[in-house]
Protein backbone atom coordinates (compact mmCIF):
# COMPACT_ATOMS: atom_id res chain seq x y z
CA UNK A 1 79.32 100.75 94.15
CA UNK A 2 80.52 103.39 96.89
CA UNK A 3 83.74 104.35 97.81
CA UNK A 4 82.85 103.12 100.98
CA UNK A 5 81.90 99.54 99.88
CA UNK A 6 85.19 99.66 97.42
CA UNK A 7 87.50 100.04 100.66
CA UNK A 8 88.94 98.27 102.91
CA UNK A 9 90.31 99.38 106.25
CA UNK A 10 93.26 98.15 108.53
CA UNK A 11 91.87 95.91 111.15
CA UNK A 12 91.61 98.31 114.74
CA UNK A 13 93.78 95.74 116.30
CA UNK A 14 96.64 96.07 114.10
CA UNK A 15 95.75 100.10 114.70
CA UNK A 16 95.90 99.45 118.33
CA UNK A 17 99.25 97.17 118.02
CA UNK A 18 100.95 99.85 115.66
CA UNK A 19 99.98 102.99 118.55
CA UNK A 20 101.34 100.71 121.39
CA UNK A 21 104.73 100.16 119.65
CA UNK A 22 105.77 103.46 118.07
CA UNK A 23 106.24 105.73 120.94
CA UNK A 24 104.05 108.57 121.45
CA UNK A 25 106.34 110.99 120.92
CA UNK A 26 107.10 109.74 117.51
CA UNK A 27 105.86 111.41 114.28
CA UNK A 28 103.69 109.64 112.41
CA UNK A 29 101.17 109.70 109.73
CA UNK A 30 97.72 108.29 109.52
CA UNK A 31 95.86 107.92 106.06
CA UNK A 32 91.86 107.45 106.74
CA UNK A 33 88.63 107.93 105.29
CA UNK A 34 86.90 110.70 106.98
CA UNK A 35 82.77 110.62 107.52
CA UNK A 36 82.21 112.86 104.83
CA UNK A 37 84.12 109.72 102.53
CA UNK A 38 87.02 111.86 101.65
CA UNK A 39 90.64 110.65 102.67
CA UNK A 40 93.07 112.94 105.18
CA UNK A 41 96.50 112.10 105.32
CA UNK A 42 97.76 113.76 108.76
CA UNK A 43 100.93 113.86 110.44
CA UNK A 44 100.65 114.14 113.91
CA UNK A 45 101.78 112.35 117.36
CA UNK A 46 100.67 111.41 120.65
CA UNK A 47 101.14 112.42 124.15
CA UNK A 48 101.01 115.75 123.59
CA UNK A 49 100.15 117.82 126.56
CA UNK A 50 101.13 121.69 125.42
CA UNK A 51 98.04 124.08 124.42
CA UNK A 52 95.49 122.08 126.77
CA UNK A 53 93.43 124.25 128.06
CA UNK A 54 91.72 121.62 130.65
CA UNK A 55 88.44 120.10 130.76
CA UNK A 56 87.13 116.72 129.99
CA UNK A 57 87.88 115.33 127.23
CA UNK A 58 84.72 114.95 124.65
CA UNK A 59 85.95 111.93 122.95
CA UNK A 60 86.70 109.61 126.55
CA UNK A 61 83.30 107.68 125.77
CA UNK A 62 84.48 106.83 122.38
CA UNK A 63 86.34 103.83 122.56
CA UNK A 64 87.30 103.98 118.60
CA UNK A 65 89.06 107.59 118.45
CA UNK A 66 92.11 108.46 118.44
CA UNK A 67 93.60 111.89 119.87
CA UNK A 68 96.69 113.02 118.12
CA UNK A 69 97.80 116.66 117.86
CA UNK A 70 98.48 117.35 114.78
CA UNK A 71 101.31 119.72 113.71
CA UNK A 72 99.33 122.49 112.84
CA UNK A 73 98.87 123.66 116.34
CA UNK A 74 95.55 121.91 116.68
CA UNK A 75 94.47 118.59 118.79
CA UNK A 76 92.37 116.13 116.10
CA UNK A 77 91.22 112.55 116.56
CA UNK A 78 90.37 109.71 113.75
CA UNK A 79 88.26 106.43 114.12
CA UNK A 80 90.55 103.84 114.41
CA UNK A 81 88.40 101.71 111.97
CA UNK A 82 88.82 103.63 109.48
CA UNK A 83 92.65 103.72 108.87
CA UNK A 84 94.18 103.20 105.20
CA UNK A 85 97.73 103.99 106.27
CA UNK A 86 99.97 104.15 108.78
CA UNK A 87 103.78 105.35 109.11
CA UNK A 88 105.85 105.93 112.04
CA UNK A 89 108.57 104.72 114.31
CA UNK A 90 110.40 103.09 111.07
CA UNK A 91 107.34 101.16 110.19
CA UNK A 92 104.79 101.44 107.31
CA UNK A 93 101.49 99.54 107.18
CA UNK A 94 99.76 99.51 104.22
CA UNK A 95 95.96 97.77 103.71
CA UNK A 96 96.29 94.75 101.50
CA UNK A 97 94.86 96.03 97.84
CA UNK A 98 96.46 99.75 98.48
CA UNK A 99 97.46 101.00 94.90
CA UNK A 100 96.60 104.47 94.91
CA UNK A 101 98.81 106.27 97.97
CA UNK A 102 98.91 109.25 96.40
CA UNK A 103 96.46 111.20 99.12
């Protein structure tokens, strides 16, 4: 069995319902499985406009990302469908069998 069978991820809606609640100017930290299968645990926030450098955005057409700048100095993005973890704005959710947070 793969770790990607063994998982499960938060449903997108609660995602979705967590991002519209904390504010986006909140801290908060996403744990997710990245493509690769590996997990990232990132702190980051939303709404950040600082160090845009203009353009069109290369993730509008993908309905399941996420863009976050994360507090390295550096814009990122994660697939919503893939979220282990979420804390922020007071709140932690957790996926139901989650016994290993130590990422």
């Amino acid at each position: 069995m793969t770790t990607e069978t063994k998982l499960k991820f938060l449903n997108p809606v609660v995602v979705d319902t967590f991002l519209e609640v904390v504010p986006k100017s909140s801290m908060m930290t996403v744990v997710f499985q990245k493509k690769d299968g590996s997990r990232r645990r990132m702190n980051c926030r939303r709404g950040v406009k600082a160090h845009l450098q203009g353009g069109e955005s290369t993730i509008k057409d993908h309905e399941n990302l996420v863009a976050v700048y994360e507090n390295k100095n550096d814009y990122r993005c994660f697939d919503k469908t893939r979220v282990l973890q979420l804390h922020g704005g007071g709140m932690t959710i957790l996926r139901k069998q989650d016994d290993d947070a130590g990422v």
